[in-house]
PDB file of N, CA and C in Angstrom:
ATOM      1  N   UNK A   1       0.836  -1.172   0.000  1.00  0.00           N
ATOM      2  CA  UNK A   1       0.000   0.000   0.000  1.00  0.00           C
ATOM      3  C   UNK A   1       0.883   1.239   0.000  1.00  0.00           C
ATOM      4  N   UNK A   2       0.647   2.613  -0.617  1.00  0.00           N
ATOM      5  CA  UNK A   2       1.265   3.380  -0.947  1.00  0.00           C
ATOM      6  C   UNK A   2       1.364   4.415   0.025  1.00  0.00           C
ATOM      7  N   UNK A   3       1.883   5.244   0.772  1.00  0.00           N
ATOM      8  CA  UNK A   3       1.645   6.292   1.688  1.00  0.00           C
ATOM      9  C   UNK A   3       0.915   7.029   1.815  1.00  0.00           C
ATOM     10  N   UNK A   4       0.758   7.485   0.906  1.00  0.00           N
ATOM     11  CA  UNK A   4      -1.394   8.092   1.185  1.00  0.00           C
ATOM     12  C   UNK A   4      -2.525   7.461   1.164  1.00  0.00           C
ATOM     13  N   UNK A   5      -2.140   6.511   0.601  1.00  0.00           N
ATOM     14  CA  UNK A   5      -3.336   5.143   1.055  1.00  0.00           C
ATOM     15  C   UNK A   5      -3.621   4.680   2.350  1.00  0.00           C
ATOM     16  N   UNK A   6      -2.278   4.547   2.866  1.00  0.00           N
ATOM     17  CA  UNK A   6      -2.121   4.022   4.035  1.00  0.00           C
ATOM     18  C   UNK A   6      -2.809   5.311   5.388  1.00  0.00           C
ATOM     19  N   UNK A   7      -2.453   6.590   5.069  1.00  0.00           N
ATOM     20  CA  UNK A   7      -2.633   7.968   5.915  1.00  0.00           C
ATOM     21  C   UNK A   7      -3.979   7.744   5.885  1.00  0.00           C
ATOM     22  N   UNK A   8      -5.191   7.721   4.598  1.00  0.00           N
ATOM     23  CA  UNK A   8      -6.260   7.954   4.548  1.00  0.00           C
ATOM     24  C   UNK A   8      -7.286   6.575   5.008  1.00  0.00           C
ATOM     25  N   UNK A   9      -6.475   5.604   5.271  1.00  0.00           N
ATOM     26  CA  UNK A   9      -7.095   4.524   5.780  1.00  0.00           C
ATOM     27  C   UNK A   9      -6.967   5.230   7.281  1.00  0.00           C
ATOM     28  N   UNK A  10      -6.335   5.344   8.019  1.00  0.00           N
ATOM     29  CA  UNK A  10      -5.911   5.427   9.261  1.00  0.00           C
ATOM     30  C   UNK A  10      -6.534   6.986   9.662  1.00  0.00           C
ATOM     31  N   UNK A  11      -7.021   7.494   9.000  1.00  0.00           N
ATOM     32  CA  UNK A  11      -7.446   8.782   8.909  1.00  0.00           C
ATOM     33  C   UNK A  11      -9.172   8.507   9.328  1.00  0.00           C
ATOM     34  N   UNK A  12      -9.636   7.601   8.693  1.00  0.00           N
ATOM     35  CA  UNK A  12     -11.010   6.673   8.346  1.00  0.00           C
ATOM     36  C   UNK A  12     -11.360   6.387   9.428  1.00  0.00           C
ATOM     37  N   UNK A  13     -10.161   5.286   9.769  1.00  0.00           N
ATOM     38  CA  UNK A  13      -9.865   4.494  10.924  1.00  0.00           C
ATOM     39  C   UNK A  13     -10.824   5.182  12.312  1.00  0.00           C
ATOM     40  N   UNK A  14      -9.575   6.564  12.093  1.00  0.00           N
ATOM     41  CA  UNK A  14      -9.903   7.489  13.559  1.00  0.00           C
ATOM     42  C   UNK A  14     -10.950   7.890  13.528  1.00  0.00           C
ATOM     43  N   UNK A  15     -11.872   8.080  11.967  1.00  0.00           N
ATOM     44  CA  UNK A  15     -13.008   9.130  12.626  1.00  0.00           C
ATOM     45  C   UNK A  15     -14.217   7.872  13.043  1.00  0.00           C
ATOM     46  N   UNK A  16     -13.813   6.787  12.317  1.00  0.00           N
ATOM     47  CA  UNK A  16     -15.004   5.596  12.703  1.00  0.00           C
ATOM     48  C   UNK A  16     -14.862   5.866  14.392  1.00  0.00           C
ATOM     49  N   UNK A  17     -13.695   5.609  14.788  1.00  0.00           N
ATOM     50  CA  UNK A  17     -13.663   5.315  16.057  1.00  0.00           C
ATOM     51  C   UNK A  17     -14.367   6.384  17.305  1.00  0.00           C
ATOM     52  N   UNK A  18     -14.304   7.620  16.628  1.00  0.00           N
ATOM     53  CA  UNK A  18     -14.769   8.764  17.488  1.00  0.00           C
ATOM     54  C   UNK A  18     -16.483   8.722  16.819  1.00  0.00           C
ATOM     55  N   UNK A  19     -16.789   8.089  15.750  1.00  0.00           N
ATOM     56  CA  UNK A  19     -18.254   8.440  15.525  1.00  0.00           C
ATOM     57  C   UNK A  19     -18.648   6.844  16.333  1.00  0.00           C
ATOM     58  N   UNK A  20     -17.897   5.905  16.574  1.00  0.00           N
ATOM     59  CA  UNK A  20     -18.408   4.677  17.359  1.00  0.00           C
ATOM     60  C   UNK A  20     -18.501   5.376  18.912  1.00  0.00           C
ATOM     61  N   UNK A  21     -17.464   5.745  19.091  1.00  0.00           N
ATOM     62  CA  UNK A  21     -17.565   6.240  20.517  1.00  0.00           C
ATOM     63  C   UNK A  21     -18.475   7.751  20.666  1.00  0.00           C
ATOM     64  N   UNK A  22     -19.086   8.593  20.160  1.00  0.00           N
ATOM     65  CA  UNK A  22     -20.338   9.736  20.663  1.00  0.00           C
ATOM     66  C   UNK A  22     -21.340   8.637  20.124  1.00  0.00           C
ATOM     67  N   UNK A  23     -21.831   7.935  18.854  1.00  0.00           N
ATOM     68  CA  UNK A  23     -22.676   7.183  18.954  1.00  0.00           C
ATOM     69  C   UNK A  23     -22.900   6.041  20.206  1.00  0.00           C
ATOM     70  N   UNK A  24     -22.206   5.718  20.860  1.00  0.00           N
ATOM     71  CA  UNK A  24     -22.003   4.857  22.070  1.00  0.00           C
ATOM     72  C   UNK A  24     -22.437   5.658  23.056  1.00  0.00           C
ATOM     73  N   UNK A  25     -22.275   7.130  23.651  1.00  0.00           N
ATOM     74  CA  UNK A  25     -22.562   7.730  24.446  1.00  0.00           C
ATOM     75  C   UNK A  25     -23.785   8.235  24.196  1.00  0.00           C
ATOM     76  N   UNK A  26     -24.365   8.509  23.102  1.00  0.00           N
ATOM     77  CA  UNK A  26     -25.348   9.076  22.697  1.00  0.00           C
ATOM     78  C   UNK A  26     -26.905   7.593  22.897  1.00  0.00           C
ATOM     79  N   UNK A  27     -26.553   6.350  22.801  1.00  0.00           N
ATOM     80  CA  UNK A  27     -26.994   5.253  22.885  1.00  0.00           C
ATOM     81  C   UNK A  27     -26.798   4.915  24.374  1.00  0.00           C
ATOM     82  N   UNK A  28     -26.289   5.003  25.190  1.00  0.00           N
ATOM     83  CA  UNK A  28     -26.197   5.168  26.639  1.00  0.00           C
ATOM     84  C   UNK A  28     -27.059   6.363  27.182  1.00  0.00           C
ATOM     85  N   UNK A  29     -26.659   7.599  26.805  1.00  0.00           N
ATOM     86  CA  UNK A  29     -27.514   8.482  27.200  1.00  0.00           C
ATOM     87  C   UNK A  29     -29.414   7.993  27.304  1.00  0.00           C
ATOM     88  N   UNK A  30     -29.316   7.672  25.886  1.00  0.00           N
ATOM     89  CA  UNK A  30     -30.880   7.604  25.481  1.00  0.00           C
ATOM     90  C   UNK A  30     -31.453   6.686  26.212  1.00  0.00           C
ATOM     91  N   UNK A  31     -30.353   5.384  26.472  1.00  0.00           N
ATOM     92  CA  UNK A  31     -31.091   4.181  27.420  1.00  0.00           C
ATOM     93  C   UNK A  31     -31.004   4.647  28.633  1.00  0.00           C
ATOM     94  N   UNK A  32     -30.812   5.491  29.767  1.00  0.00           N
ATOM     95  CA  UNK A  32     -30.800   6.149  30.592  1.00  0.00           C
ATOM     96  C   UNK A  32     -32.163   6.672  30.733  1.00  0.00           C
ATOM     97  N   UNK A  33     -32.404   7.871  29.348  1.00  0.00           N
ATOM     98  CA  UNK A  33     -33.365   8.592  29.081  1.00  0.00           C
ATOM     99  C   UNK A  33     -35.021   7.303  29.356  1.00  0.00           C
ATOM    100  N   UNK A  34     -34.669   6.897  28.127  1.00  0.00           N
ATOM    101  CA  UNK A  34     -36.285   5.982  27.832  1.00  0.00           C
ATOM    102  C   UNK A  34     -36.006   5.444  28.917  1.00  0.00           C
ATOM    103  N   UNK A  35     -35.102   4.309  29.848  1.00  0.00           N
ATOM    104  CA  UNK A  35     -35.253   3.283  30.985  1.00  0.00           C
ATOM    105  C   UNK A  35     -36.147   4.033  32.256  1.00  0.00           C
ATOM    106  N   UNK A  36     -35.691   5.398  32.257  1.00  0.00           N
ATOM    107  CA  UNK A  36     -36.138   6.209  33.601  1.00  0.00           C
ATOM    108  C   UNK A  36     -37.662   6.657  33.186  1.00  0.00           C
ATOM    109  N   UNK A  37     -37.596   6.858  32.052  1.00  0.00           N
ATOM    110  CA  UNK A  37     -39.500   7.183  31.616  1.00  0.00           C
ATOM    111  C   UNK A  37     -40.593   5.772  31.806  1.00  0.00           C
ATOM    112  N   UNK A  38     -39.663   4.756  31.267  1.00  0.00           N
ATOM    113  CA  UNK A  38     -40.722   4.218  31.623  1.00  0.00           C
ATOM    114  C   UNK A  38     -40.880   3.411  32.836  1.00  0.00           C
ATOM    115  N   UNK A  39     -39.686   3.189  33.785  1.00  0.00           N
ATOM    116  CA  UNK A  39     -39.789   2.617  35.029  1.00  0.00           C
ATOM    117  C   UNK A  39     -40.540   3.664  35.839  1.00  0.00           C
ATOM    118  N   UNK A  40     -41.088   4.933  35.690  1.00  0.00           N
ATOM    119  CA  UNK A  40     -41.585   5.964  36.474  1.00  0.00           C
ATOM    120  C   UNK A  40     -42.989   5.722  35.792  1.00  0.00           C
ATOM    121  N   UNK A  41     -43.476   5.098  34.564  1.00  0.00           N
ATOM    122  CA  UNK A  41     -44.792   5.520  34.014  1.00  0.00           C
ATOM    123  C   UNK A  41     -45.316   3.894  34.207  1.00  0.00           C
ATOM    124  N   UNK A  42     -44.613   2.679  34.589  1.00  0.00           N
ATOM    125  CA  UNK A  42     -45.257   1.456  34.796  1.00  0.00           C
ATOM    126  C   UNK A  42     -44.891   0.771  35.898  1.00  0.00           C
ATOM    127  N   UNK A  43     -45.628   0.316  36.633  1.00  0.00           N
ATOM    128  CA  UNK A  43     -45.236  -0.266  38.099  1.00  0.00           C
ATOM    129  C   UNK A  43     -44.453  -1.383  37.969  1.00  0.00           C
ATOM    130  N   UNK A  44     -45.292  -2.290  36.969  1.00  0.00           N
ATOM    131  CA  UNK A  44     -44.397  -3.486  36.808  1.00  0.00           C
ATOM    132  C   UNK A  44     -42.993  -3.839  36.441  1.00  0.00           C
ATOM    133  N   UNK A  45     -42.715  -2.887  35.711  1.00  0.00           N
ATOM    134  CA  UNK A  45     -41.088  -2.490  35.525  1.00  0.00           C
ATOM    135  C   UNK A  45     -40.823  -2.041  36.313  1.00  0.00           C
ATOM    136  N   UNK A  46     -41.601  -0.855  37.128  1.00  0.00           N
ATOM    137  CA  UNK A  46     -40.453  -0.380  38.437  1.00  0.00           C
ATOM    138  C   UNK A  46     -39.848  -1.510  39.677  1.00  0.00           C
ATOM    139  N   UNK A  47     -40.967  -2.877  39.573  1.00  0.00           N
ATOM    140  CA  UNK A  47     -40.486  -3.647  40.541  1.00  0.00           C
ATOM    141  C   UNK A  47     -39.361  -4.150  39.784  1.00  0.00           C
ATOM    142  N   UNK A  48     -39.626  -4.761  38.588  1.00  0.00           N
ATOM    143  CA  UNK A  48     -38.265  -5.498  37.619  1.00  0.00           C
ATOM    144  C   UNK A  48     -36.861  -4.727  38.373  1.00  0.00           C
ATOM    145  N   UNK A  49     -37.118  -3.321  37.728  1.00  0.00           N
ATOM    146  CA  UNK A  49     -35.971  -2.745  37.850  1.00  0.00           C
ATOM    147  C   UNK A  49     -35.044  -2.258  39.371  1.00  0.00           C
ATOM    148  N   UNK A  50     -36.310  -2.208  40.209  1.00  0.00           N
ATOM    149  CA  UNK A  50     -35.840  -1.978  41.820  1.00  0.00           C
ATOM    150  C   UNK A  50     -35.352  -3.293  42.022  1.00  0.00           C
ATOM    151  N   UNK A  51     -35.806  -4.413  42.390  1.00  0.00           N
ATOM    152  CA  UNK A  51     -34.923  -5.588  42.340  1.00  0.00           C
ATOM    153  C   UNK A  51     -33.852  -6.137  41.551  1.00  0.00           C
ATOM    154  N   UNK A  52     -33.769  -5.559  40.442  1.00  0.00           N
ATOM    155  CA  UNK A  52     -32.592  -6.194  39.697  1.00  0.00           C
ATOM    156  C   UNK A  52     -31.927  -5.023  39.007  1.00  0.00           C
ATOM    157  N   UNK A  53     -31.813  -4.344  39.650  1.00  0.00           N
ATOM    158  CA  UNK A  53     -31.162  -2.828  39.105  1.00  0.00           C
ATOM    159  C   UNK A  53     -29.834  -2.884  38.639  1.00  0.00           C
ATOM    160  N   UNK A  54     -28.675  -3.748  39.007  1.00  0.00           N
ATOM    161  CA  UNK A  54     -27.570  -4.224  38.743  1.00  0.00           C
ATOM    162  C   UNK A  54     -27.666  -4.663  37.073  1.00  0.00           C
ATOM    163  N   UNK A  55     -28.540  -5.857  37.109  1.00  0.00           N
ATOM    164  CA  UNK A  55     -28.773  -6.570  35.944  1.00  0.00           C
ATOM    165  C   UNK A  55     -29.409  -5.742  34.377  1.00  0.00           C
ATOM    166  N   UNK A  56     -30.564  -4.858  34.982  1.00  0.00           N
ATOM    167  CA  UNK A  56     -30.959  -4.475  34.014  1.00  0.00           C
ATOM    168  C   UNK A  56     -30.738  -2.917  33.176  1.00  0.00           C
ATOM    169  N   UNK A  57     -30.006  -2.436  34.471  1.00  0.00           N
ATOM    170  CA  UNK A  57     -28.974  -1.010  34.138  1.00  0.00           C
ATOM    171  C   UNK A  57     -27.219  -1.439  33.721  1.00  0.00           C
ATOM    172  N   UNK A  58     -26.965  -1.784  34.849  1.00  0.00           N
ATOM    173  CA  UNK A  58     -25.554  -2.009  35.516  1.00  0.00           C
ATOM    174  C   UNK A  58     -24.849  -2.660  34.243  1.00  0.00           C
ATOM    175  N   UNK A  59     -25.578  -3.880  33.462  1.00  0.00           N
ATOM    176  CA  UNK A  59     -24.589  -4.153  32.874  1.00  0.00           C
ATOM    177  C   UNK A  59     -24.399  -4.151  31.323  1.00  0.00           C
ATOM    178  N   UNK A  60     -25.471  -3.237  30.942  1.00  0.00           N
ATOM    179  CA  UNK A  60     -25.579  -2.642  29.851  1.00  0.00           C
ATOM    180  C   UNK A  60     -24.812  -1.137  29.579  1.00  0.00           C
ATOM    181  N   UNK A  61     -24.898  -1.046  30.771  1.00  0.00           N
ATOM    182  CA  UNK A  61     -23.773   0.367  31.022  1.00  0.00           C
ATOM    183  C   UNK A  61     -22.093  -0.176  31.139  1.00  0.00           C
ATOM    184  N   UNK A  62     -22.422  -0.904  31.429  1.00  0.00           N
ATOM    185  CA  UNK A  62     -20.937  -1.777  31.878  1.00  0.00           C
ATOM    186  C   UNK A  62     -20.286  -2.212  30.086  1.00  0.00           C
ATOM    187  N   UNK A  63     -21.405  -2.472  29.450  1.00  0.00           N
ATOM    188  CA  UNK A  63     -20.574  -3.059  28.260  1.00  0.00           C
ATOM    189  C   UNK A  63     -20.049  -1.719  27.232  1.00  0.00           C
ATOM    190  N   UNK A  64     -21.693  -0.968  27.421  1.00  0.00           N
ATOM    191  CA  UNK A  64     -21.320   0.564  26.483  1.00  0.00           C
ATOM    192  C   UNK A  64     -19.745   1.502  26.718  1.00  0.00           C
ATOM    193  N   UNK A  65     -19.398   1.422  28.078  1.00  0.00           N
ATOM    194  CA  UNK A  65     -19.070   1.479  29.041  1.00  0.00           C
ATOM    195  C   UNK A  65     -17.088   0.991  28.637  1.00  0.00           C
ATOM    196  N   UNK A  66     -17.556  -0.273  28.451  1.00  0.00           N
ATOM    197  CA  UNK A  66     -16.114  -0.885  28.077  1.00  0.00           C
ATOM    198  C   UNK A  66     -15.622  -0.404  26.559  1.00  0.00           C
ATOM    199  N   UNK A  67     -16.507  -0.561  25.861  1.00  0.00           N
ATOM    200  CA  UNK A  67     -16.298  -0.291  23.824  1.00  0.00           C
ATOM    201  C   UNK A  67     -16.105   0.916  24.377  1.00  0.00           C
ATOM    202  N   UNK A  68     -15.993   2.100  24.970  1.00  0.00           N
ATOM    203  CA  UNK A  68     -15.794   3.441  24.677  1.00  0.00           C
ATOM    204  C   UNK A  68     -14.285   3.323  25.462  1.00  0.00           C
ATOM    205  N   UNK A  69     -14.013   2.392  26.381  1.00  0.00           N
ATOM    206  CA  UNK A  69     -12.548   2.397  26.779  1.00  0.00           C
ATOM    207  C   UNK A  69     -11.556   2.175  25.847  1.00  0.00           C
ATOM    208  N   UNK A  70     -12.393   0.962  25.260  1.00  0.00           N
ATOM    209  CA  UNK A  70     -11.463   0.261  24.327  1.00  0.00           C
ATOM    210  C   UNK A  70     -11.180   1.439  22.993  1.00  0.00           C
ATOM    211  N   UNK A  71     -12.512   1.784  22.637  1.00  0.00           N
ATOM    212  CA  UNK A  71     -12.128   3.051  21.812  1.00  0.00           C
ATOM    213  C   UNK A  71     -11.476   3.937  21.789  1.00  0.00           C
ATOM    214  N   UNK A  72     -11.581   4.320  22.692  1.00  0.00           N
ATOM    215  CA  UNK A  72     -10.870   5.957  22.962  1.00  0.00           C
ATOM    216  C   UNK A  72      -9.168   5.278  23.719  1.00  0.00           C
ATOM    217  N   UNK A  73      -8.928   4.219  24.066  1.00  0.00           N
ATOM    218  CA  UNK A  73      -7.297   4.206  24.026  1.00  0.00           C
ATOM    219  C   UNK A  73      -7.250   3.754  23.134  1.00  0.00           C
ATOM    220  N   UNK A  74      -7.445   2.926  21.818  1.00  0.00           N
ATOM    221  CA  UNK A  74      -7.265   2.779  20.706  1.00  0.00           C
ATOM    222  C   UNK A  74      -6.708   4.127  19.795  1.00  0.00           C
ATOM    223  N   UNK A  75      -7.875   4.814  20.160  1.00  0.00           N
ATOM    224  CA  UNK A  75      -7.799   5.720  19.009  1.00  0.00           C
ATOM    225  C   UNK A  75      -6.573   6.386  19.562  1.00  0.00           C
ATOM    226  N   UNK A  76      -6.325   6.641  21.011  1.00  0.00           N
ATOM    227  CA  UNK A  76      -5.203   7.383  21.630  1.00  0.00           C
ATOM    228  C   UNK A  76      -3.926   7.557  21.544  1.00  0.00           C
ATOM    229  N   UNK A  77      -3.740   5.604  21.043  1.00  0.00           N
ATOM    230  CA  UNK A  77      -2.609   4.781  21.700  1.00  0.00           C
ATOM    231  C   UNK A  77      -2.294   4.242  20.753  1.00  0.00           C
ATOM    232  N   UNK A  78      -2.847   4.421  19.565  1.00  0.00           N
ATOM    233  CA  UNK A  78      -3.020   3.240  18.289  1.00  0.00           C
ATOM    234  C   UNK A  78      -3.346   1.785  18.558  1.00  0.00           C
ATOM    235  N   UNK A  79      -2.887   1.291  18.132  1.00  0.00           N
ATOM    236  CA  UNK A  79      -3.389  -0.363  18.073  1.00  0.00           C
ATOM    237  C   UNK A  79      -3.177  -1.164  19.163  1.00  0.00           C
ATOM    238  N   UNK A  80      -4.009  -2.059  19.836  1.00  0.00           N
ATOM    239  CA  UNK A  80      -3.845  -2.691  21.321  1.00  0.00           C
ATOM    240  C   UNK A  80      -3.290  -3.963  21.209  1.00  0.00           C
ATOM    241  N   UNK A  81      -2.270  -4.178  21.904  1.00  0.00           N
ATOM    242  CA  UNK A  81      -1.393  -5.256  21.468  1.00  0.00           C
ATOM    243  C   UNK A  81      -1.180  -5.790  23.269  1.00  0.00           C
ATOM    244  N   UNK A  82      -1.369  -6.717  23.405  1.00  0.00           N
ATOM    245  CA  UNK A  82      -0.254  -6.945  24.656  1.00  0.00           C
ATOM    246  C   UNK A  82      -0.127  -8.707  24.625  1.00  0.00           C
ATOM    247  N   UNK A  83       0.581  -9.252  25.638  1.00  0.00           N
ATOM    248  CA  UNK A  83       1.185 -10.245  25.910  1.00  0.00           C
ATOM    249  C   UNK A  83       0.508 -10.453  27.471  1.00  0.00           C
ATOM    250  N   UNK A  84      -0.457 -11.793  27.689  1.00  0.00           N
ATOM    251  CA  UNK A  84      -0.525 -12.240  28.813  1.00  0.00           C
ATOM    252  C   UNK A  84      -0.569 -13.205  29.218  1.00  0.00           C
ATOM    253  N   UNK A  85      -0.263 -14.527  30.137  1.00  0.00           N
ATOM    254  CA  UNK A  85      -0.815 -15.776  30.173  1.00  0.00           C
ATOM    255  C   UNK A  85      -0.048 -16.798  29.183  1.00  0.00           C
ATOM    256  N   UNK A  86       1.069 -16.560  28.828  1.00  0.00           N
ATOM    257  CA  UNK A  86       1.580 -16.932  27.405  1.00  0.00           C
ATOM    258  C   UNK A  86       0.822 -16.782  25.909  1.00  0.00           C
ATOM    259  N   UNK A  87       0.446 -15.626  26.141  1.00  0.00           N
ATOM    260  CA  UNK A  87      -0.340 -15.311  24.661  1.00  0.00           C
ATOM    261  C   UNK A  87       0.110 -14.302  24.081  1.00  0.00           C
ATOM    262  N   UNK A  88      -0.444 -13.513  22.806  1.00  0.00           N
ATOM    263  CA  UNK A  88      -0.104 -12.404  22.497  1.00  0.00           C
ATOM    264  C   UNK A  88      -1.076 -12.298  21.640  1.00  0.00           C
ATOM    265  N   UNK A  89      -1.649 -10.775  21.833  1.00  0.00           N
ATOM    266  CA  UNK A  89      -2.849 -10.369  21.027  1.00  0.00           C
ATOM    267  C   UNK A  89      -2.302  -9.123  20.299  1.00  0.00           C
ATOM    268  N   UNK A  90      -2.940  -9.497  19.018  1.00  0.00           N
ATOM    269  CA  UNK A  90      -2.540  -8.363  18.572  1.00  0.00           C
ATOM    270  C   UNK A  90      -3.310  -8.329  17.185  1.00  0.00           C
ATOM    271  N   UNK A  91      -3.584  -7.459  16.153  1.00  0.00           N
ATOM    272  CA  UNK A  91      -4.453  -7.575  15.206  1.00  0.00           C
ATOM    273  C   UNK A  91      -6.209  -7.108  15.826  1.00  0.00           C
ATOM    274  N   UNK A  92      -7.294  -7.630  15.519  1.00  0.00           N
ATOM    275  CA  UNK A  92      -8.525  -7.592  15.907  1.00  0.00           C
ATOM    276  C   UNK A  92      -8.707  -8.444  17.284  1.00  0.00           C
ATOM    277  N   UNK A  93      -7.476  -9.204  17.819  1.00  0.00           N
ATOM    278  CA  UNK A  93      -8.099 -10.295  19.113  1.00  0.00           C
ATOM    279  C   UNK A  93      -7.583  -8.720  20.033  1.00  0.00           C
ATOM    280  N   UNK A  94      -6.648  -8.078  20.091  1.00  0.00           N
ATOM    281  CA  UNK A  94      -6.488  -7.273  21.224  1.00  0.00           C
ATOM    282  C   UNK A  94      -7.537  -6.880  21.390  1.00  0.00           C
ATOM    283  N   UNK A  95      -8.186  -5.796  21.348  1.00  0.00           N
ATOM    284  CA  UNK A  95      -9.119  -4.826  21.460  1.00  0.00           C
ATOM    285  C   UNK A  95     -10.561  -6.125  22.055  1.00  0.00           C
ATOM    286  N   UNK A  96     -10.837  -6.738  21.266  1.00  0.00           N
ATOM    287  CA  UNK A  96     -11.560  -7.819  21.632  1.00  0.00           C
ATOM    288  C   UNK A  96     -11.601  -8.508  22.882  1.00  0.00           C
ATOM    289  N   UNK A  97      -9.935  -8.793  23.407  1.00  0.00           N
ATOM    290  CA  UNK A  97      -9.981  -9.534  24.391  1.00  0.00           C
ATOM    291  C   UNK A  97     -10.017  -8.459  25.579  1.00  0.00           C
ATOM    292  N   UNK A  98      -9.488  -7.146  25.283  1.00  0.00           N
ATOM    293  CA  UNK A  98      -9.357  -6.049  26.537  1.00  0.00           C
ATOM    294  C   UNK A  98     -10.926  -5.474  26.559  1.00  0.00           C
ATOM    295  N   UNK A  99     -11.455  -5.507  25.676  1.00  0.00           N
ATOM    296  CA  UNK A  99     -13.042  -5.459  26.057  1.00  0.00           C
ATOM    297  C   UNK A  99     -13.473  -6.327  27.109  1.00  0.00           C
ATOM    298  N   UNK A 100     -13.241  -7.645  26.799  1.00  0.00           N
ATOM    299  CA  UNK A 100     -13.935  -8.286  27.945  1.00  0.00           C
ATOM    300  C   UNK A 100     -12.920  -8.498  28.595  1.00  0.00           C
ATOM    301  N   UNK A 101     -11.935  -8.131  29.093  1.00  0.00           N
ATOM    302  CA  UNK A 101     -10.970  -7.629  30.497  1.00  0.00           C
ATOM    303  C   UNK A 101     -11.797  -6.735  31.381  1.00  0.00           C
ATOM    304  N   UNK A 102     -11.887  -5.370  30.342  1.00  0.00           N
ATOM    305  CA  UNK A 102     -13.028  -4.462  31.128  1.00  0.00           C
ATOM    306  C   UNK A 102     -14.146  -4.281  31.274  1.00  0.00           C
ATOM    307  N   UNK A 103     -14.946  -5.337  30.208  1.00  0.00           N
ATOM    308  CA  UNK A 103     -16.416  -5.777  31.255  1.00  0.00           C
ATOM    309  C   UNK A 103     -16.569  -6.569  31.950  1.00  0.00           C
ATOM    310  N   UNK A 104     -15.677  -7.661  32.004  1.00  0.00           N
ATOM    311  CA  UNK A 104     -15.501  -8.682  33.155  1.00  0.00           C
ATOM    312  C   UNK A 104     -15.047  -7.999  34.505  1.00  0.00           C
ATOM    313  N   UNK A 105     -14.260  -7.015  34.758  1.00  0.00           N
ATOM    314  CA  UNK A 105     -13.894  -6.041  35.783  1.00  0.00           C
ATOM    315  C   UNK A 105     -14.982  -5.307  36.584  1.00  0.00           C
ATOM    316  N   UNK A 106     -15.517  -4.342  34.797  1.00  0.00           N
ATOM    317  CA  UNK A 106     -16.817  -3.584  35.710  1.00  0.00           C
ATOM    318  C   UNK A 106     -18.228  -4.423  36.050  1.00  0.00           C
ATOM    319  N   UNK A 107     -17.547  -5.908  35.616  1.00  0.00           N
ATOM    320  CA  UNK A 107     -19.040  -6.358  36.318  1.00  0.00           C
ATOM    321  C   UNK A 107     -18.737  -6.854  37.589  1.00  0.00           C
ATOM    322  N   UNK A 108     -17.700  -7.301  37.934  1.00  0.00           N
ATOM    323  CA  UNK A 108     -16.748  -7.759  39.111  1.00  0.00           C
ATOM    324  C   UNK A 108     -17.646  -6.685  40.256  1.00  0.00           C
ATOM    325  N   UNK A 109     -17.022  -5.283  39.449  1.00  0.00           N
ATOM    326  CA  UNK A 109     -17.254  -4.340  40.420  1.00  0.00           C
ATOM    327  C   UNK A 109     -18.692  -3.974  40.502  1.00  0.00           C
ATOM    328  N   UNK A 110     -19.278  -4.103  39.754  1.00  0.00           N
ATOM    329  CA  UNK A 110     -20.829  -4.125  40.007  1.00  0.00           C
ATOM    330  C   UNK A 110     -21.120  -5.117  41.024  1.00  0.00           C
ATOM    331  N   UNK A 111     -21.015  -6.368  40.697  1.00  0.00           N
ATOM    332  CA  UNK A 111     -21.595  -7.550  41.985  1.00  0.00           C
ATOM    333  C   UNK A 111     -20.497  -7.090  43.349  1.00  0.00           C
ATOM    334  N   UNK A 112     -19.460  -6.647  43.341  1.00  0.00           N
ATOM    335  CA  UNK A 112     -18.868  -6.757  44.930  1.00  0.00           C
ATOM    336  C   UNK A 112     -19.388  -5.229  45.342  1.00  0.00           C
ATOM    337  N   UNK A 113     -19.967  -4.551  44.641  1.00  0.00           N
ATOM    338  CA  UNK A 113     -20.371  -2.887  45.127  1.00  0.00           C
ATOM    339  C   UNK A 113     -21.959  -3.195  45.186  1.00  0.00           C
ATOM    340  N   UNK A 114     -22.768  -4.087  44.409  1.00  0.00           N
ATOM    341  CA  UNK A 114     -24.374  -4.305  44.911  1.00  0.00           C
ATOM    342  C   UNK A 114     -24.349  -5.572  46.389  1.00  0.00           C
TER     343      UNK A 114
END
């Protein structure tokens, strides 16, 4: 690939990543928005959701939550590479596997904080 090929891929690259990540926040926001309208306008969801508030907030926030980590040091840091366990990720498994590093974490921390 030729050097401006390569710039304008990686150029692409970055803005996918910043329109994945405000679309991600903007899709968090809204489930925030609609979840609170209608657990306030139907009883039967408000019990769903008072009892299992972890489950039916917590870890949908937790995943939106992780893709915007993974995004935004991506886009920061360039490409996520590491070595753990005798492995090495690198290509499409990094980012993949540090996603669920950090939703496996923030759900950790969801169940030892509920």
């Amino acid at each position: 690939m030729s050097d401006p090929a390569a710039a304008h891929i990686q150029q692409l690259r970055r803005v996918a990543h910043w329109i994945v990540l405000l679309g991600g926040s903007i899709v968090g926001a809204s489930f925030i928005v609609f979840t609170t309208y209608n657990v306030w306008s139907d009883p039967a969801i408000r019990s769903v959701v008072q009892q299992h508030f972890a489950a039916v907030v917590g870890l949908p926030a937790a995943a939106i939550a992780s893709l915007c980590v993974v995004l935004f040091l991506e886009g920061a840091a360039g490409p996520i590479e590491f070595e753990g366990l005798g492995f090495r990720f690198k290509g499409a498994a990094g980012p993949l596997v540090f996603w669920v590093m950090c939703f496996l974490s923030m759900t950790l921390a969801i169940k030892v904080c509920w």
